[in-house]
Protein backbone atom coordinates (compact mmCIF):
# COMPACT_ATOMS: atom_id res chain seq x y z
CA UNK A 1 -15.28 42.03 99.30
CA UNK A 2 -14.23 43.49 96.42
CA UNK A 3 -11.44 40.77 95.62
CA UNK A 4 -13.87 38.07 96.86
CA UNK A 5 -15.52 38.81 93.67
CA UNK A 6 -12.94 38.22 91.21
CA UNK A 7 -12.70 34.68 92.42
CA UNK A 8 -13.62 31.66 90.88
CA UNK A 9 -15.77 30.42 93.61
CA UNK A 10 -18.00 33.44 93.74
CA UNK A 11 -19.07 33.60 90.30
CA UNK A 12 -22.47 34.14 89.66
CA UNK A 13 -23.66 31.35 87.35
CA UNK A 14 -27.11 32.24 85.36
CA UNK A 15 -29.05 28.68 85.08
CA UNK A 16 -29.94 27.92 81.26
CA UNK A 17 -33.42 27.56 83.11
CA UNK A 18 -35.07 29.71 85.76
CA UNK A 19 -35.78 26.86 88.89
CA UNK A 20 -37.03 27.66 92.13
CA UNK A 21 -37.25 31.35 91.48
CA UNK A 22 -36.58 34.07 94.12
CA UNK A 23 -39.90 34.94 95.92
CA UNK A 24 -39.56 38.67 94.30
CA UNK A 25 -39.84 37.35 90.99
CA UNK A 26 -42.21 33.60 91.44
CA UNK A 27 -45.59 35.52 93.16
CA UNK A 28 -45.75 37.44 89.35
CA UNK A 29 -44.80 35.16 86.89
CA UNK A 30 -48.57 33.77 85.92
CA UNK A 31 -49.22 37.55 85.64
CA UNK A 32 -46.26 38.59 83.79
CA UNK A 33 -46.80 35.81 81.14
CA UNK A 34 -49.88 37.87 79.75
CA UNK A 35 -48.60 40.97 80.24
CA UNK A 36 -49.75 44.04 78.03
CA UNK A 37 -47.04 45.78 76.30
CA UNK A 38 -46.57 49.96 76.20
CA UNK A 39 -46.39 51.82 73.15
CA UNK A 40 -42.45 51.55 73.33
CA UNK A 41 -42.90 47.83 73.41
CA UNK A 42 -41.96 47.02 77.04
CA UNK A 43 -43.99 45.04 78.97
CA UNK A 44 -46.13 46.74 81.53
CA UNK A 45 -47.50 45.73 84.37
CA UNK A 46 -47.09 47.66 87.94
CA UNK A 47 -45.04 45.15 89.33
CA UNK A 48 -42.66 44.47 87.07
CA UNK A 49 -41.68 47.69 86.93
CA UNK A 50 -41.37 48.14 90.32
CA UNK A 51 -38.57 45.83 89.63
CA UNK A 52 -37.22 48.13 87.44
CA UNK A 53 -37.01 45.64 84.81
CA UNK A 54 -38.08 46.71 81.43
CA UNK A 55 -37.95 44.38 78.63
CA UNK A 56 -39.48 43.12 75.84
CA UNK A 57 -42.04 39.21 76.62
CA UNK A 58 -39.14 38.18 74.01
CA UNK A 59 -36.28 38.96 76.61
CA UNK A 60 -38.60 38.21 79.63
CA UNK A 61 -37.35 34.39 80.08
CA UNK A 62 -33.87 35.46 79.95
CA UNK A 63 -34.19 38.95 81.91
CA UNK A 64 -35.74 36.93 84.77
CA UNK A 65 -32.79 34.26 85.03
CA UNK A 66 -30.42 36.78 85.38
CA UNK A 67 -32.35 38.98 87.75
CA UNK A 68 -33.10 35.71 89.59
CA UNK A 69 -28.90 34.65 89.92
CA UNK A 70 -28.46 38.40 91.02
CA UNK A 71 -30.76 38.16 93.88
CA UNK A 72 -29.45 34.95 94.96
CA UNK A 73 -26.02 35.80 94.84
CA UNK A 74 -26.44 39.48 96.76
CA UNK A 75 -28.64 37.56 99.56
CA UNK A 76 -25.96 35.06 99.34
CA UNK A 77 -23.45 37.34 100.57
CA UNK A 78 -25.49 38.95 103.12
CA UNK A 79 -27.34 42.37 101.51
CA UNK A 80 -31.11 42.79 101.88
CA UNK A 81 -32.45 42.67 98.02
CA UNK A 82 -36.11 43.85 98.35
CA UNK A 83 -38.69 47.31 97.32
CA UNK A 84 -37.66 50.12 99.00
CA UNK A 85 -39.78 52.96 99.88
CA UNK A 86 -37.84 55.65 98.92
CA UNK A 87 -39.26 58.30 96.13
CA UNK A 88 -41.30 55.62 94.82
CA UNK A 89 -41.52 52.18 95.36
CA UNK A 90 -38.65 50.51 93.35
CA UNK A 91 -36.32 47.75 93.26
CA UNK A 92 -33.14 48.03 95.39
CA UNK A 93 -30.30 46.42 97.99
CA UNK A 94 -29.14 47.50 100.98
CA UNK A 95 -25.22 47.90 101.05
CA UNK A 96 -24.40 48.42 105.13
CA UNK A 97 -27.38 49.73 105.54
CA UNK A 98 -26.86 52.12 102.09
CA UNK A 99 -30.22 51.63 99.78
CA UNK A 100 -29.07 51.33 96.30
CA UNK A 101 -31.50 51.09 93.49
CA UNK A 102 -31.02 49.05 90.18
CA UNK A 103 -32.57 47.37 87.29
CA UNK A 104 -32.39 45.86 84.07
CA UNK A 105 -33.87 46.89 80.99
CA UNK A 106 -33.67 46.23 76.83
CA UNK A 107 -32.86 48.63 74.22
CA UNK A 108 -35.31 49.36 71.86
CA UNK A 109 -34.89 50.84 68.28
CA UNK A 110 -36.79 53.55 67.03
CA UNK A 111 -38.27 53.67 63.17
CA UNK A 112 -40.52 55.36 61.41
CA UNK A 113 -43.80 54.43 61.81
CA UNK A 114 -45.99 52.62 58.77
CA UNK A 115 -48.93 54.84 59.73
CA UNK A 116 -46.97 58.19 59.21
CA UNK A 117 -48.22 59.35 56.08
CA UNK A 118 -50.70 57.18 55.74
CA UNK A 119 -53.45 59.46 54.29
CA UNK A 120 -56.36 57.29 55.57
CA UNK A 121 -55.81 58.75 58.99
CA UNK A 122 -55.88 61.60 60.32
CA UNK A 123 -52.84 63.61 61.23
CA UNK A 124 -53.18 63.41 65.02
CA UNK A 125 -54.06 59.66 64.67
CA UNK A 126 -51.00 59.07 62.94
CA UNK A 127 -47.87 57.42 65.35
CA UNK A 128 -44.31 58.76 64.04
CA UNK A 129 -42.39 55.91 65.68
CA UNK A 130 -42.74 52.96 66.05
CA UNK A 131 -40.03 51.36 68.72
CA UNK A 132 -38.02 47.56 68.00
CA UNK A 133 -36.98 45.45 70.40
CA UNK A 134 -33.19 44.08 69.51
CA UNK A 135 -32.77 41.93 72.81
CA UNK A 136 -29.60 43.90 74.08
CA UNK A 137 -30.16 44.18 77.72
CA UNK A 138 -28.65 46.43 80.31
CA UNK A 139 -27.91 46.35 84.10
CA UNK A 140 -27.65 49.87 85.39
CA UNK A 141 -27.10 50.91 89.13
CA UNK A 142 -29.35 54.17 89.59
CA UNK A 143 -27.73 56.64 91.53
CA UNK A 144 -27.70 60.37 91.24
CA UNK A 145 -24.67 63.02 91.05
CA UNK A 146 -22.18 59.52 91.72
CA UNK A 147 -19.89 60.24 89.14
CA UNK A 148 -16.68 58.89 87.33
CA UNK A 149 -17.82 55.52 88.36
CA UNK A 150 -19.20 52.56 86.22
CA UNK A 151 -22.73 52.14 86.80
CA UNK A 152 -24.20 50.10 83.67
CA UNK A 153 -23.11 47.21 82.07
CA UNK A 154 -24.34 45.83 78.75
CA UNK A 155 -24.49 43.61 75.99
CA UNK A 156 -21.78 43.51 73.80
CA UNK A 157 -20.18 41.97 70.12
CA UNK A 158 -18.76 39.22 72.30
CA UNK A 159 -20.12 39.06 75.80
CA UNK A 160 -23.16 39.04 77.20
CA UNK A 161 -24.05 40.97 80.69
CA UNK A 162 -24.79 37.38 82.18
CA UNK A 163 -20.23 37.00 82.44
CA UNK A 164 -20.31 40.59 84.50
CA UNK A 165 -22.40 40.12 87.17
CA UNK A 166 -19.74 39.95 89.75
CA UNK A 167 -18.50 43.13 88.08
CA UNK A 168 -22.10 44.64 88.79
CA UNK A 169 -22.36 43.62 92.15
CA UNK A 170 -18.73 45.52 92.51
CA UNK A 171 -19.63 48.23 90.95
CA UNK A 172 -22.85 48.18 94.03
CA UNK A 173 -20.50 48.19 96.68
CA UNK A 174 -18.37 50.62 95.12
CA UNK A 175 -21.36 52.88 95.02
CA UNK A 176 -22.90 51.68 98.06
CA UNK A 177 -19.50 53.27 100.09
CA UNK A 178 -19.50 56.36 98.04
CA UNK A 179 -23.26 57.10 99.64
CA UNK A 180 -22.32 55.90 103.06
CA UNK A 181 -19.14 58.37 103.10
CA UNK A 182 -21.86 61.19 101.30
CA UNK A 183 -24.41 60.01 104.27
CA UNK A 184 -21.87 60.41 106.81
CA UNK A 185 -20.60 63.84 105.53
CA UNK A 186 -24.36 64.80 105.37
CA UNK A 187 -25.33 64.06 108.93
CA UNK A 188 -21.77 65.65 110.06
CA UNK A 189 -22.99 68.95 108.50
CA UNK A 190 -26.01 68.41 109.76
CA UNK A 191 -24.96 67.88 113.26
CA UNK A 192 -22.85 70.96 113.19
CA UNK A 193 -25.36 72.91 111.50
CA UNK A 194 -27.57 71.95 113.97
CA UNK A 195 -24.46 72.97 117.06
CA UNK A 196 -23.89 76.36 115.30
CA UNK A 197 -27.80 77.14 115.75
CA UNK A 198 -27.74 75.92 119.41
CA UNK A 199 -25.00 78.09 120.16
CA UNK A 200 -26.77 80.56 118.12
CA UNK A 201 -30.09 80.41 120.00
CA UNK A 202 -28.13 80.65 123.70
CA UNK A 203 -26.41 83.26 122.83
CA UNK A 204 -29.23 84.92 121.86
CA UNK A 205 -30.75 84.00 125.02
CA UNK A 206 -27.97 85.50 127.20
CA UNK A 207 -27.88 88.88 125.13
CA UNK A 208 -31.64 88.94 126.21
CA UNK A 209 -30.83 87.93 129.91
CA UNK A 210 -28.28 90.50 129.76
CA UNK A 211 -30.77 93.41 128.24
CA UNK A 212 -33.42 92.32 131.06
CA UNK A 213 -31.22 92.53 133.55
CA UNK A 214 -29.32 96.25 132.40
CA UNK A 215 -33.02 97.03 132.41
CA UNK A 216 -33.74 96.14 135.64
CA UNK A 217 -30.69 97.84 136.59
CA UNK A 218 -31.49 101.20 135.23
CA UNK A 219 -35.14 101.05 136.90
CA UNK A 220 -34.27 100.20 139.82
CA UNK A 221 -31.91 103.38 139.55
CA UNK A 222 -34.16 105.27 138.18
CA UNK A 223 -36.42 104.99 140.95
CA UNK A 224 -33.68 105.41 143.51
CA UNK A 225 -32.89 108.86 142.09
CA UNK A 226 -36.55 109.42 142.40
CA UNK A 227 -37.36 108.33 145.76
CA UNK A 228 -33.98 110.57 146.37
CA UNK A 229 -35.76 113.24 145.15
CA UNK A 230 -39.36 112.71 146.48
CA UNK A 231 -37.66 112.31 150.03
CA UNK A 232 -35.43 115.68 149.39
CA UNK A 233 -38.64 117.74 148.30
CA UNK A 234 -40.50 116.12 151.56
CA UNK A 235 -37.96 117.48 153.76
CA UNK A 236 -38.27 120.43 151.87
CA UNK A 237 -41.47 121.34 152.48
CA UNK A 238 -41.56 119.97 155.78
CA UNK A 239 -38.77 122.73 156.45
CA UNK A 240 -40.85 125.42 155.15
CA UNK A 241 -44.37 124.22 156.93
CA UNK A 242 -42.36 124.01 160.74
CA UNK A 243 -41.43 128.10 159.57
């Protein structure tokens, strides 16, 4: 799969203009259009960023066409693209069966506020930072403690992230079998974890089995050497009644 992707005929193409768009995307874009932005200048709206896309309504035309082609193209080739219920509701594909979450987002840059020492306002109405959008964008693949492997892709002098797509959707499966082999490791030490207590708990149980029954053992000759003794002393005295 991953040669597949370095061939001509499975590059992902990003339309100029965002046509029949994925059903993810096309049930928000009225919404999206007026969206409110945050105080870092991203859009917000719930949805959208359970989408984990985070952008500027400048880079929201061209954020969508490229989220749109990625879709496609990881549908195309069989994974599940959808919101996964995992810690929180949040964009993601399934990998053979392996949940992997992503998401696009812009880099903003941060400047001084006008309002900082503005001596109008008060000090705690004053905003240090005010936050730029400068329409670099960024694909990252969110996984924690993967290392050593490539999990963002940006922007750059000479390339845009729309020419790497078929590098992202490597790096996904590259991650995607690093989880399943962590998965599978996980549920192996769980599964002897899980043996080692079994044969903890009937072991246990024997050494109790074996207790009862040493008990039972030592009562039983306990009472022997007691009826012994009861049936000695009756003899006894039945010795010394016939004299």
């Amino acid at each position: 799969r991953i040669n597949a992707e370095q061939t001509a005929e499975q590059k992902i193409e990003v339309p100029d203009r965002l046509t029949s768009p994925h059903h993810l995307l096309k049930v928000h874009l009225e919404e999206w259009r007026s969206s409110k932005v945050d105080d870092y200048g991203a859009m917000w709206s719930g949805d959208i960023r359970q989408l984990n896309i985070r952008v500027s309504p400048k880079s929201l035309a061209r954020a969508l066409r490229i989220m749109d082609a990625l879709f496609k193209a990881l549908e195309a080739r069989g994974h599940q693209v959808g919101i996964q219920e995992r810690y929180q509701r949040s964009l993601g594909v399934r990998i053979d069966g392996e949940p992997i979450e992503f998401g696009l987002e812009e880099r903003f840059q941060r400047i001084a506020h006008p309002d900082q020492n503005n001596p109008r306002l008060e000090s705690w109405m004053r905003k240090r930072y005010q936050y730029i959008p400068t329409s670099s964008l960024i694909l990252k693949i969110v996984a924690w403690g993967v290392d050593g492997m490539q999990k963002s892709w940006s922007d750059g002098k000479t390339s845009k992230i729309e020419t790497c797509l078929n590098g992202f959707v490597v790096g996904l499966i590259r991650v995607a079998e690093v989880e399943k082999a962590r998965r599978l490791n996980r549920e192996q030490e769980e599964r002897l974890r899980h043996e080692a207590e079994q044969r903890r708990q009937e072991a246990a149980q024997k050494r109790q089995e074996e207790l009862a029954r040493r008990q039972a053992f030592e009562q039983e000759a306990s009472n022997w050497a007691k009826a012994q003794q009861l049936r000695a002393y009756l003899a006894a005295v039945k010795d010394r009644l016939h004299a």
